[in-house]
Every structure is written in C-alpha cells, then in structure tokens.
PDB file of N, CA and C in Angstrom:
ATOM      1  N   UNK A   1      97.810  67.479 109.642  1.00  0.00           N
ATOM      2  CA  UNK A   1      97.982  67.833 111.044  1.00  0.00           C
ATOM      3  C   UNK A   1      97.013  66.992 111.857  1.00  0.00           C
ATOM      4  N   UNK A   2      97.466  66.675 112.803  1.00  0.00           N
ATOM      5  CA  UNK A   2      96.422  65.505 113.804  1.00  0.00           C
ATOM      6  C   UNK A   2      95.682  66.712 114.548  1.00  0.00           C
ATOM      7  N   UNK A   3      94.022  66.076 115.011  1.00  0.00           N
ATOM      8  CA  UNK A   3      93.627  66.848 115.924  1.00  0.00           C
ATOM      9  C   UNK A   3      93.895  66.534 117.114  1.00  0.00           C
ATOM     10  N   UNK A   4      94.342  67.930 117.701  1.00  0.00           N
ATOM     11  CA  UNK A   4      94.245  68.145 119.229  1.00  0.00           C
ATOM     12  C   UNK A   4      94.278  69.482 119.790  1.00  0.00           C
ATOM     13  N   UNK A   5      93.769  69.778 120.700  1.00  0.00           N
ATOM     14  CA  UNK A   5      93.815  70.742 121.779  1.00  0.00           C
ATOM     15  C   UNK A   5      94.374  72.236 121.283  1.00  0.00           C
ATOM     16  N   UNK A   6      93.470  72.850 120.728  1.00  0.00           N
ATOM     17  CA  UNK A   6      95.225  73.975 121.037  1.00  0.00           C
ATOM     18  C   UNK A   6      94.716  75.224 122.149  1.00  0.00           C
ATOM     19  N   UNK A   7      95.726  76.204 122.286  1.00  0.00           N
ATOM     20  CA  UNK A   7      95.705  77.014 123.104  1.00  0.00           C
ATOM     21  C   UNK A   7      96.440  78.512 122.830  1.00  0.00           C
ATOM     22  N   UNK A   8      95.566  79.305 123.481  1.00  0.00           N
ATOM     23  CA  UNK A   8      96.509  80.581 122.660  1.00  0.00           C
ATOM     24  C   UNK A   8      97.020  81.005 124.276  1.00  0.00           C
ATOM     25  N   UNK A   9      98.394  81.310 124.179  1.00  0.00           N
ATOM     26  CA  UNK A   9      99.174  81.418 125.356  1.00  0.00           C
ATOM     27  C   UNK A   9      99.597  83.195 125.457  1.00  0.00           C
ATOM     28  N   UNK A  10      99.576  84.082 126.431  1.00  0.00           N
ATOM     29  CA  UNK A  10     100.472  85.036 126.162  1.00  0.00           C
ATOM     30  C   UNK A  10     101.811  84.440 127.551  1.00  0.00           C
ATOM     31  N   UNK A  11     102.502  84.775 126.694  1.00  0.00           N
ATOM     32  CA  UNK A  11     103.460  84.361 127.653  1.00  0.00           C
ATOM     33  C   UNK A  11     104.694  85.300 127.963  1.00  0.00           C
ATOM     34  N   UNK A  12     103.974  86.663 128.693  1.00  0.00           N
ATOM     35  CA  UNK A  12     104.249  87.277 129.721  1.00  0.00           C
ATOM     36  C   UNK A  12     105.114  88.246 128.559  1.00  0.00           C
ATOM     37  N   UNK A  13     106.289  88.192 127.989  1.00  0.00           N
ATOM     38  CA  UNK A  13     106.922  88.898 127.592  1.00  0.00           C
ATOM     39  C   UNK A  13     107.041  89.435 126.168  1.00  0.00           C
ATOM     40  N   UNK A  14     105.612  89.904 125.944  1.00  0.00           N
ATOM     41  CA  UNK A  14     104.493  89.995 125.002  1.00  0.00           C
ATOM     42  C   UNK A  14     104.857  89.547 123.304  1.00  0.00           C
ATOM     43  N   UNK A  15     105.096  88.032 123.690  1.00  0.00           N
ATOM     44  CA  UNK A  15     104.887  86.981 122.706  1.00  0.00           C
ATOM     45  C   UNK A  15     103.526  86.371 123.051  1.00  0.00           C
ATOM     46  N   UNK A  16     103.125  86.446 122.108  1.00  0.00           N
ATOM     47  CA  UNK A  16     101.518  85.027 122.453  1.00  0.00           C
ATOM     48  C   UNK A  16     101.739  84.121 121.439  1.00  0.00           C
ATOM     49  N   UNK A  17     101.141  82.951 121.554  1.00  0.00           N
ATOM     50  CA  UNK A  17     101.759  81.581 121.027  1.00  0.00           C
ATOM     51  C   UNK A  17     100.579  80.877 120.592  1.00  0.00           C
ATOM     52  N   UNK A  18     100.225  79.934 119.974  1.00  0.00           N
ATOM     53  CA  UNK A  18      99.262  79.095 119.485  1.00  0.00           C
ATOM     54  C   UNK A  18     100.138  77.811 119.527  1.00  0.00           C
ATOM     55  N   UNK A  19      99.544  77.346 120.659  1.00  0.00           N
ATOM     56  CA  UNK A  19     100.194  75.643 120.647  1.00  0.00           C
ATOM     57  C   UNK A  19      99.100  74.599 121.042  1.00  0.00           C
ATOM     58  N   UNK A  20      99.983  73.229 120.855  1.00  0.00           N
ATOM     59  CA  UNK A  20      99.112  72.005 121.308  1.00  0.00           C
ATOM     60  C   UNK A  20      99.099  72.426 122.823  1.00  0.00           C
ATOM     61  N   UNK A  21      97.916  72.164 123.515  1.00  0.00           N
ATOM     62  CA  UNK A  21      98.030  72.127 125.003  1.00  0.00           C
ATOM     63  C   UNK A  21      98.394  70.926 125.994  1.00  0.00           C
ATOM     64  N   UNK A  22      98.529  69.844 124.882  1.00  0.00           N
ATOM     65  CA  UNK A  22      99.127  68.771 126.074  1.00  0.00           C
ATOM     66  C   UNK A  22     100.542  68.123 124.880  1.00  0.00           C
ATOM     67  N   UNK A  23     101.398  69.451 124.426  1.00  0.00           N
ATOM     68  CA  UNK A  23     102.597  69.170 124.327  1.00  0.00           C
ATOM     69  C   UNK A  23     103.340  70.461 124.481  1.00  0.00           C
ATOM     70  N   UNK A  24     104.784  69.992 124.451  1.00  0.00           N
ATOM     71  CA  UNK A  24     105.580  71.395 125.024  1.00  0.00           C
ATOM     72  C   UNK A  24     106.543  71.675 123.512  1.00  0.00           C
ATOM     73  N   UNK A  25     105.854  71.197 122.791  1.00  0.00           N
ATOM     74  CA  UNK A  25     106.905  71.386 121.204  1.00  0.00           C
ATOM     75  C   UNK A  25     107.013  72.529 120.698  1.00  0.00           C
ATOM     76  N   UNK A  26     107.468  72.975 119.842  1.00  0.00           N
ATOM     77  CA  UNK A  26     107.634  74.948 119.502  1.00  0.00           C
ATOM     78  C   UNK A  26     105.798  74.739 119.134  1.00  0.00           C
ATOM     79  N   UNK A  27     105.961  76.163 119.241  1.00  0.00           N
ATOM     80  CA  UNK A  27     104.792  76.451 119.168  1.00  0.00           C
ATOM     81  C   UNK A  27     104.043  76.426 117.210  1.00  0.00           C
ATOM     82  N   UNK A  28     103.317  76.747 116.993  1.00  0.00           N
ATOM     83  CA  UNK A  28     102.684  76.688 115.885  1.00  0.00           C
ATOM     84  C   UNK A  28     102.674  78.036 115.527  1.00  0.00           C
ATOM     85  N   UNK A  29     102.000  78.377 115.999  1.00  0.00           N
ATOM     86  CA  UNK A  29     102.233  80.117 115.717  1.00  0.00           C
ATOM     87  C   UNK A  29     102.601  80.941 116.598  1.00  0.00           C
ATOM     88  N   UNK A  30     103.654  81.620 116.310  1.00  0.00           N
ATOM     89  CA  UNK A  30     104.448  83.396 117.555  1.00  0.00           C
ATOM     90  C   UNK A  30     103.771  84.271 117.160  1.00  0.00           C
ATOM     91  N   UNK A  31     103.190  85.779 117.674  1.00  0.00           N
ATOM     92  CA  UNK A  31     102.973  86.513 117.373  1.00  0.00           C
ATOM     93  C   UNK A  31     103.632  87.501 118.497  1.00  0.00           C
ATOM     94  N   UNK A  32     104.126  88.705 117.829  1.00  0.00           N
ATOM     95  CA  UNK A  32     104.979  89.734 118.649  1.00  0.00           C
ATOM     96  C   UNK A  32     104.513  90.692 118.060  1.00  0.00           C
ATOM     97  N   UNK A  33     104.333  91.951 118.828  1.00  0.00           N
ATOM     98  CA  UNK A  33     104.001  93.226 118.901  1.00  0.00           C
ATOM     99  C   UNK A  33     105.264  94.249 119.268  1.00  0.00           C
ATOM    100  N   UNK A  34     105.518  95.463 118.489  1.00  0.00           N
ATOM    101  CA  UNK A  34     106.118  95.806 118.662  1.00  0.00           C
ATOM    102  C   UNK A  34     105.789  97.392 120.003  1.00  0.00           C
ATOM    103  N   UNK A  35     106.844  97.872 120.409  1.00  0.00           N
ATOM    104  CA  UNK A  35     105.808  98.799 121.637  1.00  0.00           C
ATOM    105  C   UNK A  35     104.989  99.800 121.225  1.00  0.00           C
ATOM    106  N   UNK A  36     105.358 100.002 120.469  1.00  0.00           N
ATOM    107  CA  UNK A  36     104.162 101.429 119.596  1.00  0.00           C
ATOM    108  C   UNK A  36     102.925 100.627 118.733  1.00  0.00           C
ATOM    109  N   UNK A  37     102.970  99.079 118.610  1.00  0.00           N
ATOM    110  CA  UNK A  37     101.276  98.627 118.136  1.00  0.00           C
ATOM    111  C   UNK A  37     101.195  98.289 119.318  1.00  0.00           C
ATOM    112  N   UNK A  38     101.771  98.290 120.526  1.00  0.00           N
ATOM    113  CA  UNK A  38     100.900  98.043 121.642  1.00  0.00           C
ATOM    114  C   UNK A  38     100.460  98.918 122.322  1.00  0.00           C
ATOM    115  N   UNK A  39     101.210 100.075 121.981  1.00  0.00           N
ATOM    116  CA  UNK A  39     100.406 101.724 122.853  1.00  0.00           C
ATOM    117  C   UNK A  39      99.276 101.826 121.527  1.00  0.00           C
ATOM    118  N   UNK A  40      99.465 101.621 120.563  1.00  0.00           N
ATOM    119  CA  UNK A  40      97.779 101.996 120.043  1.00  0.00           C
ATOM    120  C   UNK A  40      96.819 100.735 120.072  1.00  0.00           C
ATOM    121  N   UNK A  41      97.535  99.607 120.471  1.00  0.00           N
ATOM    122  CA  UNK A  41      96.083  99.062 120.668  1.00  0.00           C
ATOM    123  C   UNK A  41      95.961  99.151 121.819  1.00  0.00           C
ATOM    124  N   UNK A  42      96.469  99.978 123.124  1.00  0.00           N
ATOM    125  CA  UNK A  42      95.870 100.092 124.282  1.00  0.00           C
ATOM    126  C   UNK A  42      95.974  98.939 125.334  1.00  0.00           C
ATOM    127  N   UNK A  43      96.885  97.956 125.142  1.00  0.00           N
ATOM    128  CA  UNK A  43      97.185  96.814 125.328  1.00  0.00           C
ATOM    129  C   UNK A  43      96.059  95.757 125.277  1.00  0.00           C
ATOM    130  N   UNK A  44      95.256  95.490 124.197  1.00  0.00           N
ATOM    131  CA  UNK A  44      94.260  94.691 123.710  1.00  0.00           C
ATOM    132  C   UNK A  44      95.275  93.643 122.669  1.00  0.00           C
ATOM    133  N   UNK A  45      97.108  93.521 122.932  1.00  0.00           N
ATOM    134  CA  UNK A  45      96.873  92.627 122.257  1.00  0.00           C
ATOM    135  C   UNK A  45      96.008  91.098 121.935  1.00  0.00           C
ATOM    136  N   UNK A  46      96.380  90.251 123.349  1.00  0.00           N
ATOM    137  CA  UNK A  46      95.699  89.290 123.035  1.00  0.00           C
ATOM    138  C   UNK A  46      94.300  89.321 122.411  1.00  0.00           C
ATOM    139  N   UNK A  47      93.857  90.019 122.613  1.00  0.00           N
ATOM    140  CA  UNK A  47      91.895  89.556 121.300  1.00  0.00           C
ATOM    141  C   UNK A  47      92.791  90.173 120.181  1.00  0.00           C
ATOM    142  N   UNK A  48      93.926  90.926 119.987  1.00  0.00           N
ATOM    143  CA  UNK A  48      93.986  90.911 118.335  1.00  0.00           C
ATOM    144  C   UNK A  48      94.397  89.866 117.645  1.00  0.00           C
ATOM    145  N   UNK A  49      95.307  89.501 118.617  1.00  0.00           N
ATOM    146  CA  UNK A  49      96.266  88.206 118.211  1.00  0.00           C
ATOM    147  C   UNK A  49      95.029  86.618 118.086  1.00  0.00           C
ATOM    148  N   UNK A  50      93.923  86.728 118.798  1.00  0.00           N
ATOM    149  CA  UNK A  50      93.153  86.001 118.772  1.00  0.00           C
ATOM    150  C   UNK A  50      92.660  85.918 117.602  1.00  0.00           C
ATOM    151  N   UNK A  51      92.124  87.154 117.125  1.00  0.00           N
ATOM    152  CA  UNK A  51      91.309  87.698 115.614  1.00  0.00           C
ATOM    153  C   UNK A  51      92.465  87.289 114.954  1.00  0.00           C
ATOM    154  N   UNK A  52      93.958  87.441 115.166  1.00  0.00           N
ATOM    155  CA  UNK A  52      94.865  86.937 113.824  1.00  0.00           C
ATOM    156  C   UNK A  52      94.832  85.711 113.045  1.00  0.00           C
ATOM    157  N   UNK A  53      94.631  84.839 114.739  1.00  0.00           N
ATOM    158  CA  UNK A  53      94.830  83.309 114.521  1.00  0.00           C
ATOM    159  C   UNK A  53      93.440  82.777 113.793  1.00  0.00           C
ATOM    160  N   UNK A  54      92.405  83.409 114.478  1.00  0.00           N
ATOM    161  CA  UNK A  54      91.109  82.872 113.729  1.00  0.00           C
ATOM    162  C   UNK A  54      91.344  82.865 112.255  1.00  0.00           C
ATOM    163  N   UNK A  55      91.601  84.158 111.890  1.00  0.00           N
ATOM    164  CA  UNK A  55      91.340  84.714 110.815  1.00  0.00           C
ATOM    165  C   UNK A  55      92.375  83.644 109.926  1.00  0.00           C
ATOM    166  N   UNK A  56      93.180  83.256 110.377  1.00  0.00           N
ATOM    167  CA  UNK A  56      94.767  82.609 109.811  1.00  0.00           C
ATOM    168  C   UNK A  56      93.907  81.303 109.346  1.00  0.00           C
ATOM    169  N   UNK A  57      93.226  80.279 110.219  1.00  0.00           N
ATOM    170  CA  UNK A  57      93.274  79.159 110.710  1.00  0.00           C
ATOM    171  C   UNK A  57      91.817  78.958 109.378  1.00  0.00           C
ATOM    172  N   UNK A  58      90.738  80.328 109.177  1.00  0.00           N
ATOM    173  CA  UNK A  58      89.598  80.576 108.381  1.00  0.00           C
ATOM    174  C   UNK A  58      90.193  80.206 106.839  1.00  0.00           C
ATOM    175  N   UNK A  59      91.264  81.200 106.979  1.00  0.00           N
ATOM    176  CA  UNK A  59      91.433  80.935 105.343  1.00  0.00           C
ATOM    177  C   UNK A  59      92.398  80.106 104.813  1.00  0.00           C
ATOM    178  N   UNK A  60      93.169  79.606 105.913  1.00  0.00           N
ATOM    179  CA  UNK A  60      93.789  78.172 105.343  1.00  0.00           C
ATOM    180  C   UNK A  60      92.520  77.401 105.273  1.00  0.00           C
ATOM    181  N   UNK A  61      92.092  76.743 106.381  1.00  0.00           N
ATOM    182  CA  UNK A  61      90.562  75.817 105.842  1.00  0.00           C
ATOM    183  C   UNK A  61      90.214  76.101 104.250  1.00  0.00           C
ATOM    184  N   UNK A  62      89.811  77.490 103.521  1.00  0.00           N
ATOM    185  CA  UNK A  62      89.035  77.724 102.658  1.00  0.00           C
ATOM    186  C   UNK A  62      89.990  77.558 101.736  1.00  0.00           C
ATOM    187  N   UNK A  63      91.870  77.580 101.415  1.00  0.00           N
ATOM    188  CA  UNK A  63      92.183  77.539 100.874  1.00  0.00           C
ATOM    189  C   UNK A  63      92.146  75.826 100.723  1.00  0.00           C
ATOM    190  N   UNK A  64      92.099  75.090 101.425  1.00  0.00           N
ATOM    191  CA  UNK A  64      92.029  73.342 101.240  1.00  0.00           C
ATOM    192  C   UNK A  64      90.868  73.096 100.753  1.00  0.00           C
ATOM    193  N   UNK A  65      90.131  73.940 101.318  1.00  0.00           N
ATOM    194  CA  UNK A  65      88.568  73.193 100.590  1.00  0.00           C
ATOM    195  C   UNK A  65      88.644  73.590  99.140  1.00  0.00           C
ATOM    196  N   UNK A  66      89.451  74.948  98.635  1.00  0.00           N
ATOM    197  CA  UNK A  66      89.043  74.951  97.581  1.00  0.00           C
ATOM    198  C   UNK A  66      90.206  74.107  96.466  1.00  0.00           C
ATOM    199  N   UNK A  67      91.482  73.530  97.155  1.00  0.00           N
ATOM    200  CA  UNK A  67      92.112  72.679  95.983  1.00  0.00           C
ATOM    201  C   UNK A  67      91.292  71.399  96.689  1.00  0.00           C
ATOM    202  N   UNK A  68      90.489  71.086  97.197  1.00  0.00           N
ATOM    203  CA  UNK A  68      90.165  69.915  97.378  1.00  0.00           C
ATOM    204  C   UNK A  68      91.311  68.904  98.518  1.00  0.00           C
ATOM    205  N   UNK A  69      91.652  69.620  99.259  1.00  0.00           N
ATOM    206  CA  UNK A  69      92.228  68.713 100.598  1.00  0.00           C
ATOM    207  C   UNK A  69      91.633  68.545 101.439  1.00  0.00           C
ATOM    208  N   UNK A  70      91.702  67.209 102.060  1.00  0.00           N
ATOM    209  CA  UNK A  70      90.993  67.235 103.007  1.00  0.00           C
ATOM    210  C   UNK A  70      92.017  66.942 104.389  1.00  0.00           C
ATOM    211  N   UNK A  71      91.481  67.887 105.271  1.00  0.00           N
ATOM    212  CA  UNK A  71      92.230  68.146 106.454  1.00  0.00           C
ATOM    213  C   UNK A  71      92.409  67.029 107.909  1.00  0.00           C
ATOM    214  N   UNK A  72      90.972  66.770 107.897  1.00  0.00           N
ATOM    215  CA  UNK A  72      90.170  65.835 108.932  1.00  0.00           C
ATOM    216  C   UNK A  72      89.752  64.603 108.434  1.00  0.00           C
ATOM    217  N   UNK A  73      89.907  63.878 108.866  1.00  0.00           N
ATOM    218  CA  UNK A  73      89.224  62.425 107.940  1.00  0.00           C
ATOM    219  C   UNK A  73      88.188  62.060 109.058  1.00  0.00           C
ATOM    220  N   UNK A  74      87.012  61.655 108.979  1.00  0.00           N
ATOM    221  CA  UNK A  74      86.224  61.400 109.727  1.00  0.00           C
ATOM    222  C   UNK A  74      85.552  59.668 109.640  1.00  0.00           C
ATOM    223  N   UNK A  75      85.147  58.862 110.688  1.00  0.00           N
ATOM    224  CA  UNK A  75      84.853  57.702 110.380  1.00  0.00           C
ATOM    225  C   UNK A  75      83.067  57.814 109.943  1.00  0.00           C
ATOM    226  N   UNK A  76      82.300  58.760 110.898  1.00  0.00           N
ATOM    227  CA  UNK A  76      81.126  59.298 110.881  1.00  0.00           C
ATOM    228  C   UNK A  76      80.664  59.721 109.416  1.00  0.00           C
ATOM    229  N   UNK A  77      79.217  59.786 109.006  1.00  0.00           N
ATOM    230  CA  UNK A  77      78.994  60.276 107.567  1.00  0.00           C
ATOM    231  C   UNK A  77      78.361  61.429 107.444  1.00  0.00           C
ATOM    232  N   UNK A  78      78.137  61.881 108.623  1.00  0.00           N
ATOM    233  CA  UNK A  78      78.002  63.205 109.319  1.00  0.00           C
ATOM    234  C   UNK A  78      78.692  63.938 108.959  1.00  0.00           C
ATOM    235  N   UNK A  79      78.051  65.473 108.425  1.00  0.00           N
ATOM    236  CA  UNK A  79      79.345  66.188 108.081  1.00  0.00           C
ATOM    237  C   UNK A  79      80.014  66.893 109.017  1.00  0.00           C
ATOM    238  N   UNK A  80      81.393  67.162 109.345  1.00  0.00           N
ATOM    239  CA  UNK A  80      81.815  67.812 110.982  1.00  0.00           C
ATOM    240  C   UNK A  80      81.197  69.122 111.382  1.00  0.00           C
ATOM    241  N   UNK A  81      81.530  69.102 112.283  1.00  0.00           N
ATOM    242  CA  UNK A  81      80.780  70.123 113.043  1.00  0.00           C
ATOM    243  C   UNK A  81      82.137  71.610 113.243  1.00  0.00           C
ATOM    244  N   UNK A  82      81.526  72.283 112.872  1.00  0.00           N
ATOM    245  CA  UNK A  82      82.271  73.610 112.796  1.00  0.00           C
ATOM    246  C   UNK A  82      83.073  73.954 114.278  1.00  0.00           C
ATOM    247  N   UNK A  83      84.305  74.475 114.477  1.00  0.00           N
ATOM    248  CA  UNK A  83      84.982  74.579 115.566  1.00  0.00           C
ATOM    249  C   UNK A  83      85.630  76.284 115.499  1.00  0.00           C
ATOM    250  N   UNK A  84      85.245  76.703 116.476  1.00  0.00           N
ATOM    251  CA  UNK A  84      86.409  77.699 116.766  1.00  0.00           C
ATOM    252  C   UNK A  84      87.348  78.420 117.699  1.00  0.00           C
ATOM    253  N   UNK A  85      88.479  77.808 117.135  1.00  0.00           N
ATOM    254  CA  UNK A  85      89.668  77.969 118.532  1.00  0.00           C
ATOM    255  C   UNK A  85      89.904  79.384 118.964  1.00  0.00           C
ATOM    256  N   UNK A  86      89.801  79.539 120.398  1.00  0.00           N
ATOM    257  CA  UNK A  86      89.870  80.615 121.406  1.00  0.00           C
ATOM    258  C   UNK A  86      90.981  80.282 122.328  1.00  0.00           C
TER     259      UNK A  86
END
C-alpha cells in the first residue's frame, strides 16, 4: 500500500469510512452500526469506530512484522517513526 493521507469520514448516514484524503476511490474501510449499537453507545459511534480502525490498522502492522513483511520501505537508516491515524 503507498503512503498517504487517510481520513476517518462519518458520512452523515451513519456509515463512517477510512479513506485516502486526496482521492475519491471506495473507501478502505465501511463501518455501519446498527440502531440498537447506536442507542447503547449513546451515539459515541465515531471514537468507537476510531478505536476499531486503530485497533485494525495495530494488528495488521504486528501481523507483517511478525511473517517478516515489510510495509514501508524507507531511503533513511533511521528507524520510522511511529504514526497514529485519527
């Protein structure tokens, strides 16, 4: 996957989305709530859906690191610097 930009979108008709922010291509990740997980979360979806994606985005990383993929190629010998998308 190339790096760029992403963005977590709710988009109004309580889908929230994880996309590139300077493209309009399907999104990467949908997340939908149905109306009864949204009366108990009190309508806090978006930070759950936030915690989903983190959490999603955590253990793919850990699953590459541990067969040995590498995700990012870097020109620097620096090791990268930790990121976390909001």
């Amino acid at each position: 996957m190339t790096t760029s930009l992403l963005e977590i979108v709710d988009l109004g008709d309580g889908e929230i989305v994880l996309q590139r922010a300077d493209d309009e291509s399907e999104p990467l990740v949908s997340i939908q709530f149905s109306e009864e997980t949204s009366a108990y979360l009190m309508d806090h979806n978006l930070e759950v859906a936030k915690a989903m994606i983190q959490a999603g985005i955590q253990a793919a990383a850990k699953m590459a690191e541990m067969s040995g993929v590498e995700i990012e190629t870097s020109n620097s010998s620096e090791p990268p610097t930790p990121r976390t998308v909001h």
